[in-house]
Protein backbone atom coordinates (compact mmCIF):
# COMPACT_ATOMS: atom_id res chain seq x y z
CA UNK A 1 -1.29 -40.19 11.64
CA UNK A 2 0.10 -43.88 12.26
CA UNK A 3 3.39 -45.01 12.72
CA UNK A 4 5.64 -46.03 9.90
CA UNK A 5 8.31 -48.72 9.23
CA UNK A 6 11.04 -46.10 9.76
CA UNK A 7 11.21 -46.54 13.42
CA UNK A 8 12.90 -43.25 14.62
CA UNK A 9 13.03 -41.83 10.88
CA UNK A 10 10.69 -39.36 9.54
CA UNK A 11 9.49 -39.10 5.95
CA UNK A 12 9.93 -35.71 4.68
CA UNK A 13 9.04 -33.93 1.78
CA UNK A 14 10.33 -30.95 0.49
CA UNK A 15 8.10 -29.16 -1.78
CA UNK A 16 9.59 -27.07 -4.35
CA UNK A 17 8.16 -24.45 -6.68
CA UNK A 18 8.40 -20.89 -7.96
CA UNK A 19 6.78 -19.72 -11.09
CA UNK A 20 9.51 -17.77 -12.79
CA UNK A 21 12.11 -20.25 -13.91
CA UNK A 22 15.05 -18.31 -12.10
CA UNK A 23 13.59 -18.13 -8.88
CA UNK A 24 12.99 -22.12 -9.39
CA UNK A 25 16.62 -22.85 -9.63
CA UNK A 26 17.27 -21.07 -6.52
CA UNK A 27 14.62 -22.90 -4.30
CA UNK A 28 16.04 -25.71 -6.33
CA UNK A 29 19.51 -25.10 -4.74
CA UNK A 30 18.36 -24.10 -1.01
CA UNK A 31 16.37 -27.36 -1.17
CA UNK A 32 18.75 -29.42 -2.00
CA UNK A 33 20.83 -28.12 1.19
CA UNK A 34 17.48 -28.36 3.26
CA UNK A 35 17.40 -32.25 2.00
CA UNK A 36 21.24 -32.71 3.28
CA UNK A 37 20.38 -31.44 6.51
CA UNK A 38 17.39 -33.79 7.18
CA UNK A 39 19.11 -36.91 5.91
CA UNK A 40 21.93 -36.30 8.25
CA UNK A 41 19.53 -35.48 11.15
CA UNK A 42 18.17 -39.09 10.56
CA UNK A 43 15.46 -38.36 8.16
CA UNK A 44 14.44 -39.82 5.16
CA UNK A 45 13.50 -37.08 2.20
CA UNK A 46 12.28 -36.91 -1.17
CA UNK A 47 12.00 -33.77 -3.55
CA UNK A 48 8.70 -32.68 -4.86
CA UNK A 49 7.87 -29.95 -7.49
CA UNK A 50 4.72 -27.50 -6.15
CA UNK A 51 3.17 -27.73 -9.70
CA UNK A 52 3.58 -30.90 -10.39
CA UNK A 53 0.05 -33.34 -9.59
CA UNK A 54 2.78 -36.37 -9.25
CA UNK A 55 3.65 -35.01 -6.31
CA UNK A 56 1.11 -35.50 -3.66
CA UNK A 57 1.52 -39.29 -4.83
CA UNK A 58 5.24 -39.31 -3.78
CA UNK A 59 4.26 -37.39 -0.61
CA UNK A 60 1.38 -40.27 0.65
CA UNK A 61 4.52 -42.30 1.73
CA UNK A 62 6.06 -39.15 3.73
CA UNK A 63 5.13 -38.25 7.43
CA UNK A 64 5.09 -34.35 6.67
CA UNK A 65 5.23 -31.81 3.97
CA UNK A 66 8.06 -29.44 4.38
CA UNK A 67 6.31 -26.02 2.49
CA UNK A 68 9.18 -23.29 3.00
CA UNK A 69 10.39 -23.48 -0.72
CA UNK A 70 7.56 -23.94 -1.75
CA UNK A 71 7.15 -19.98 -2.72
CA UNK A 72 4.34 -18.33 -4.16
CA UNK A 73 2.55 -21.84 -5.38
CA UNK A 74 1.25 -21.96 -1.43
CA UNK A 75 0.66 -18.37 -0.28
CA UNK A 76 -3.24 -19.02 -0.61
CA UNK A 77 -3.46 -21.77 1.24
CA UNK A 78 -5.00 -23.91 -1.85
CA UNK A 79 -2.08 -25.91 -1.42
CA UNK A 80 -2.38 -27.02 1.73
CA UNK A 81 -6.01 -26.92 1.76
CA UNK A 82 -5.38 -30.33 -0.40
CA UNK A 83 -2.69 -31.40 2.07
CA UNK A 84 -5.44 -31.64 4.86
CA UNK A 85 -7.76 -33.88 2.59
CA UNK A 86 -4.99 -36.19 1.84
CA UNK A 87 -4.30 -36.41 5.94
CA UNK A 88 -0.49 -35.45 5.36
CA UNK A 89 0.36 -32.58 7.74
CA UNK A 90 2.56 -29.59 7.04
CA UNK A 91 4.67 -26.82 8.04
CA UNK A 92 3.60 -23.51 8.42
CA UNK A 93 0.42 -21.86 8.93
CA UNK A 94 -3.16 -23.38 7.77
CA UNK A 95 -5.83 -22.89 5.11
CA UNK A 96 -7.68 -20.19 6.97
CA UNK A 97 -4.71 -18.35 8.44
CA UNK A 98 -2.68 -18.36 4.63
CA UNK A 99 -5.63 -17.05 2.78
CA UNK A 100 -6.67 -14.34 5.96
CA UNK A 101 -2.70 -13.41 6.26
CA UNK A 102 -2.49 -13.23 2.15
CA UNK A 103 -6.39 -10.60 1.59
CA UNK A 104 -3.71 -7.75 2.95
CA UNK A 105 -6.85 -5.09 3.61
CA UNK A 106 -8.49 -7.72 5.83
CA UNK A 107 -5.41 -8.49 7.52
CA UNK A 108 -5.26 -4.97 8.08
CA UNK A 109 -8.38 -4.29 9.91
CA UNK A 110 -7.77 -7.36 11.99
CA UNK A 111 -4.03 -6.84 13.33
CA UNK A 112 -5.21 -2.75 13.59
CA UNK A 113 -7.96 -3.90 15.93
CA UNK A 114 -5.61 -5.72 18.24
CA UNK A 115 -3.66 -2.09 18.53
CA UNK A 116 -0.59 -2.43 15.74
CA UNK A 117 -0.72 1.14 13.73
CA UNK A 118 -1.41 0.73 10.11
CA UNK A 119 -2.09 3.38 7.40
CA UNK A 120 -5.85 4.22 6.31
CA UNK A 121 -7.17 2.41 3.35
CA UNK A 122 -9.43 2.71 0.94
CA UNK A 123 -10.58 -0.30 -1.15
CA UNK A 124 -13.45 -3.23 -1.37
CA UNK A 125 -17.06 -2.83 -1.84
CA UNK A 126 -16.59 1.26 -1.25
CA UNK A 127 -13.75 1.65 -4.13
CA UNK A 128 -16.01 -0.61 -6.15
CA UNK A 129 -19.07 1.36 -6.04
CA UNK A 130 -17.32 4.62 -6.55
CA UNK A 131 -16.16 3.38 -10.18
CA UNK A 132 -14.12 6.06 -12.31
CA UNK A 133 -14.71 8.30 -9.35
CA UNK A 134 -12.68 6.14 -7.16
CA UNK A 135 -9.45 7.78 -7.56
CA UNK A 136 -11.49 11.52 -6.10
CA UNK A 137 -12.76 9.58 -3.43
CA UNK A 138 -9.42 7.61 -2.47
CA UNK A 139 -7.38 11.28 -2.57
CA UNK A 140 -10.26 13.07 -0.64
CA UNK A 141 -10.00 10.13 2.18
CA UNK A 142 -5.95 10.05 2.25
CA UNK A 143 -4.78 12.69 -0.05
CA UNK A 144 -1.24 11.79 -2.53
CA UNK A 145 0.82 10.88 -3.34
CA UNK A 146 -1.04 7.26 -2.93
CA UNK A 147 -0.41 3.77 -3.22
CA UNK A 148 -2.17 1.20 -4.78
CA UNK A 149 -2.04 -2.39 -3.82
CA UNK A 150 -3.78 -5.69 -4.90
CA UNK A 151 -6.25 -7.24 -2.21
CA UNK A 152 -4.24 -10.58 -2.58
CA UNK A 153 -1.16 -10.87 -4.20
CA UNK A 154 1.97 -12.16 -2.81
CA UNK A 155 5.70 -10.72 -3.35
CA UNK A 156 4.47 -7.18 -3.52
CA UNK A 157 3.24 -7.76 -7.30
CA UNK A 158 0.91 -5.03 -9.15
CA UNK A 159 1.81 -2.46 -6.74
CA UNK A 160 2.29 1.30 -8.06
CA UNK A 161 2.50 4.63 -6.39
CA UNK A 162 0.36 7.72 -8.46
CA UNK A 163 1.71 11.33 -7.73
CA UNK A 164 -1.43 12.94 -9.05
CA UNK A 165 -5.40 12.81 -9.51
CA UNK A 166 -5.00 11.79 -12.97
CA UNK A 167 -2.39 9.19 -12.21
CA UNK A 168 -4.66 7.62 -9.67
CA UNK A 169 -7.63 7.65 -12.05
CA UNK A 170 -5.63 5.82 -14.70
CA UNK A 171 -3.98 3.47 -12.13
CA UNK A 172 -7.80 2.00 -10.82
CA UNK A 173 -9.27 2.38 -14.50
CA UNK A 174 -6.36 -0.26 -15.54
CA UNK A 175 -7.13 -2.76 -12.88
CA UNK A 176 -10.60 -2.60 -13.21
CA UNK A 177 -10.11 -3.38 -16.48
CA UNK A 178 -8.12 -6.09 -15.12
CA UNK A 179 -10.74 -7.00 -12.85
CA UNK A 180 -8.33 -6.97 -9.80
CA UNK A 181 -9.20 -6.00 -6.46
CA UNK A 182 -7.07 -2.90 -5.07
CA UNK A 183 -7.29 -1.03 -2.20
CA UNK A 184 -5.51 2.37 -2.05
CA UNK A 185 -2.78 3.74 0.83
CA UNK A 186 -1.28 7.29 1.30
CA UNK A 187 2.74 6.48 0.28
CA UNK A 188 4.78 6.96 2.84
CA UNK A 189 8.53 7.39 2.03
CA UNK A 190 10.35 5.77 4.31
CA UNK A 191 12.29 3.15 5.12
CA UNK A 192 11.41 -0.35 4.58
CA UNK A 193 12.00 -2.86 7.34
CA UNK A 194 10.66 -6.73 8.25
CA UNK A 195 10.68 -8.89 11.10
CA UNK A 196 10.47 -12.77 11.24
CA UNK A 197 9.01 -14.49 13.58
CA UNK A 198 9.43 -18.14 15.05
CA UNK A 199 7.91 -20.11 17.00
CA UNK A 200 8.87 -22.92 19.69
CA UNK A 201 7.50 -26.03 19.21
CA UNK A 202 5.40 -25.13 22.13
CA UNK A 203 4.16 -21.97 20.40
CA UNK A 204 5.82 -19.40 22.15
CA UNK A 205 6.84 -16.89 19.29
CA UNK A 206 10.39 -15.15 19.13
CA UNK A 207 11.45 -12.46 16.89
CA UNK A 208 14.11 -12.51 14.67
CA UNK A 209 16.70 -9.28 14.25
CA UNK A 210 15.23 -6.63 12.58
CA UNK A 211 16.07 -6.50 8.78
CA UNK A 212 15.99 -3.28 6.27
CA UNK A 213 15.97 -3.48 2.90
CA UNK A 214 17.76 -0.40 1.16
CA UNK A 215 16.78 0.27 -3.10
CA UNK A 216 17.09 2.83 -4.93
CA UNK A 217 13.37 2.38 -6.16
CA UNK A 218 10.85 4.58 -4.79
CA UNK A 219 9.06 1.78 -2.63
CA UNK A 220 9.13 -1.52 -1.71
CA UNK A 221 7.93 -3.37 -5.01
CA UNK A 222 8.79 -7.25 -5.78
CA UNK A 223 12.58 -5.86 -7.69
CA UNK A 224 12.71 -4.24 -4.88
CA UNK A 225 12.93 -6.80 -2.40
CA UNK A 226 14.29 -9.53 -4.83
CA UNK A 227 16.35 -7.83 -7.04
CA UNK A 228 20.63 -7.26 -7.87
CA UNK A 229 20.01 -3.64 -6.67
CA UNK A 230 18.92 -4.09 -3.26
CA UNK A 231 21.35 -4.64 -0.25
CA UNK A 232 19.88 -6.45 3.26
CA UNK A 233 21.27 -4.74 6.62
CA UNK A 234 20.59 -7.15 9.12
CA UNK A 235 20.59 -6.62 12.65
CA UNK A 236 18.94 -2.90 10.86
CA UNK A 237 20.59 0.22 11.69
CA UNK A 238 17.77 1.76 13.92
CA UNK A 239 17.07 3.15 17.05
CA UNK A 240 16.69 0.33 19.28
CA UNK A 241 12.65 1.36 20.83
CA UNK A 242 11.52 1.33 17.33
CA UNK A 243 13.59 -1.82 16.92
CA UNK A 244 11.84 -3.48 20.11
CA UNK A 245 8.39 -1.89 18.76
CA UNK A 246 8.16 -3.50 15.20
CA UNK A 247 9.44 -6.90 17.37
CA UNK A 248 6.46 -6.31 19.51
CA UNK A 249 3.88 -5.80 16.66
CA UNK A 250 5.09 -8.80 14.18
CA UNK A 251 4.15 -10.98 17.18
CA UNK A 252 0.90 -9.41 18.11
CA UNK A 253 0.00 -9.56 13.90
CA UNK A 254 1.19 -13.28 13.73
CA UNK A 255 -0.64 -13.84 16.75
CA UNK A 256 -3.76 -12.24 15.65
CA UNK A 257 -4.17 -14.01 12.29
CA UNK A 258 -3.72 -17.33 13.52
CA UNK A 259 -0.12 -18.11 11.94
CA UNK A 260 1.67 -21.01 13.01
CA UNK A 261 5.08 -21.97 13.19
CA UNK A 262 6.78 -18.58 11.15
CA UNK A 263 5.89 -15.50 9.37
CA UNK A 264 7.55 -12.55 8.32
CA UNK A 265 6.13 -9.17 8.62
CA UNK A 266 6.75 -6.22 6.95
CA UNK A 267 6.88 -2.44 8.35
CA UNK A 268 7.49 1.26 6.79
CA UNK A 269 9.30 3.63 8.74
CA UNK A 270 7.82 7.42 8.42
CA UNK A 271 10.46 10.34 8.80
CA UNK A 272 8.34 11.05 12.05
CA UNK A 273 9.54 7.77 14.06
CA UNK A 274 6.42 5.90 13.66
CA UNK A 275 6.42 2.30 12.21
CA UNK A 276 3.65 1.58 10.11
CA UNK A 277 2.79 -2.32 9.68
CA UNK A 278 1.95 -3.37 6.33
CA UNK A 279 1.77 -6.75 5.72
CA UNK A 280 2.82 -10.09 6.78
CA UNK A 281 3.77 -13.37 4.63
CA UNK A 282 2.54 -16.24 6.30
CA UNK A 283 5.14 -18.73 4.14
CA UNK A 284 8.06 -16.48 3.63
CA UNK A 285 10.77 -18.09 1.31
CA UNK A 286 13.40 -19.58 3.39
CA UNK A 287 15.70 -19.76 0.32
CA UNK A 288 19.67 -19.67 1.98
CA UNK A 289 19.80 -16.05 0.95
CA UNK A 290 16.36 -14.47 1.35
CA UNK A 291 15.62 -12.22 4.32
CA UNK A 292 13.96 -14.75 7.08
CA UNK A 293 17.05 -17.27 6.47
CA UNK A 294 19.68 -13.85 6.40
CA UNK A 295 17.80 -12.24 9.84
CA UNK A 296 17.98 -16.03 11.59
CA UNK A 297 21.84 -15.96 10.53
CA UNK A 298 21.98 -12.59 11.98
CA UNK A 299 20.54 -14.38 15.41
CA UNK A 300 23.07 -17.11 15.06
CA UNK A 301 20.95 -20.17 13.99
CA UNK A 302 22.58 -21.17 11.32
CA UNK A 303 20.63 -22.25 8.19
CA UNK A 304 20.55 -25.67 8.76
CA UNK A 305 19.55 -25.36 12.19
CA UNK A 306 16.89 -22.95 10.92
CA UNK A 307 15.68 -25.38 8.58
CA UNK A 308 14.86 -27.95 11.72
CA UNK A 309 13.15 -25.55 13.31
CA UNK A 310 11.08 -24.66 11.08
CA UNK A 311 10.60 -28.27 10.62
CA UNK A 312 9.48 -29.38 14.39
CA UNK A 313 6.70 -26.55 14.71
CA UNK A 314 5.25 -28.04 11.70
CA UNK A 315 1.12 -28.91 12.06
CA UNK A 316 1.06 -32.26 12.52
CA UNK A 317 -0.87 -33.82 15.29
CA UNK A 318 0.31 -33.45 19.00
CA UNK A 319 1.85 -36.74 20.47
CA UNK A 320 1.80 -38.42 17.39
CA UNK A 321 4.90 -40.76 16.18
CA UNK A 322 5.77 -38.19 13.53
CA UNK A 323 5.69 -35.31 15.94
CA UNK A 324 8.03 -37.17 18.23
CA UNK A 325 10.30 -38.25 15.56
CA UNK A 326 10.53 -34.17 14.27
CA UNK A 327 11.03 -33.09 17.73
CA UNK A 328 14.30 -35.44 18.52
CA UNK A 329 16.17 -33.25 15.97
CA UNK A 330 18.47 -30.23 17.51
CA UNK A 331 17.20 -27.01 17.09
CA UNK A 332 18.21 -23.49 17.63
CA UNK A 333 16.30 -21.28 19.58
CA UNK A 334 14.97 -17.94 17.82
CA UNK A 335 16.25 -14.78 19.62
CA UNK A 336 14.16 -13.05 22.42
CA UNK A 337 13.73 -9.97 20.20
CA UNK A 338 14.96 -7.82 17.81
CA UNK A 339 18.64 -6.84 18.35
């Protein structure tokens, strides 16, 4: 990317979106504290809205596109997928990576090859073919109470857990319906735990603290993890070898799909000690209060600080102006592990 007029300035924007209209005001709010923090760190920074098609005109001008509150319109990796044809670089991890991270059986098979222990699954071409005797062949394979999941949905939407054969049956029949992909797990009670991870700008990934998130729901469902009735322990009340275990297999699972710059993964705890990866969000919201800004506070880089950081491992091209410019800025380092 060439050089701009701003000298030592970089041209930021901020690109915020969420599709319900109360999550929108409170990107809205963390973004406009994200924009304080750049302007006072020397950068220039405009506000853009995720579903507006104004806004990759304003961002031509900028050096970067800042995608942390950006929420669920860039979980795909559509979004940046345009970002790379316009030439203007980005934070976060890339086409390939945000659509492998976001098909969560895929992910799956990947980070379980690599050694990270995930729960059998049963879904794709095999769940398809089965038809209305899916739910028989799912509870042969992994027995109930089971969980069903969509292939690619982000903020644990669609997700249900069926107690019984005939639960199961009507759970698949409805999304078939629906035509959406599902795969099926075996539930697991336990507790429900996630780890972010960040990288130096040279790529060497840290772990934040390990965060649990405590409901009174039966599992880990979008209200669950967003809504009034949850409660975030951060540094997590657990033993600290599973602690330093989950650290160990966010890494390896960022690592193995590719990610870049931060992700957050998500684990279950079983009764029996044994962490169980699930998932990871390759652009976790770094809204003030959600849990990759609350686990960094927990590590002692303070939002702001977080905020830079994020910003300098962002995928723009080594040793160019804007890189150089990004990478003046202070930053805190991430942790070493979970604490």
């Amino acid at each position: 990317m060439s050089d701009s007029p701003r000298g030592n300035m970089a041209g930021i924007g901020i690109i915020v979106g969420g599709k319900q209209p109360e999550k929108h005001e409170l990107l809205l709010r963390s973004a406009a504290v994200t924009a304080e923090v750049f302007r006072v760190n020397g950068h220039e920074v405009r506000l853009a809205a995720a579903g507006d098609p104004r806004t990759f005109d304003e961002l031509r001008a900028m050096d970067v596109a800042f995608l942390g509150l950006a929420d669920d319109y860039a979980e795909h990796g559509t979004f940046q997928g345009v970002l790379e044809t316009m030439g203007i670089p980005y934070t976060g991890s890339g086409i390939a990576e945000s659509a492998r991270s976001m098909h969560k059986p895929g992910s799956k098979e990947r980070v379980a090859a690599v050694g990270v222990d995930v729960l059998p699954q049963v879904g794709g071409e095999e769940l398809d073919e089965a038809g209305p005797d899916g739910a028989r062949l799912a509870a042969a394979r992994i027995g109930l109470p089971a969980i069903v999941k969509p292939e690619s949905e982000g903020c644990s939407a669609g997700i249900s857990v069926a107690h019984s054969l005939e639960e199961l049956a009507a759970t698949l029949a409805l999304h078939r319906a629906e035509g959406r992909k599902v795969f099926v797990e075996p539930f697991i009670a336990g507790r429900s735990v996630t780890v972010g991870v960040l990288q130096d700008a040279d790529g060497t990934c840290g772990t934040l603290p390990v965060l649990e998130i405590e409901s009174e729901r039966e599992f880990s469902d979008h209200d669950a993890k967003h809504g009034h009735s949850s409660t975030r322990v951060c540094p997590a009340d657990i033993p600290a070898g599973v602690a330093a275990r989950v650290a160990e297999a966010a890494v390896i699972a960022h690592q193995a799909l590719g990610c870049t710059g931060y992700s957050r993964s998500d684990f279950v705890l079983a009764a029996d000690g044994r962490a169980y990866w699930l998932e990871l969000n390759a652009l976790p919201s770094l809204r003030e209060k959600a849990s990759f800004a609350t686990a960094a506070g927990a590590a002692g880089i303070t939002y702001g600080d977080l905020m830079l950081r994020v910003l300098s491992t962002s995928a723009y091209e080594s040793g160019s102006p804007t890189r150089a410019r990004l990478r003046s800025s202070p930053t805190a380092p991430a942790s070493e592990g979970a604490q």
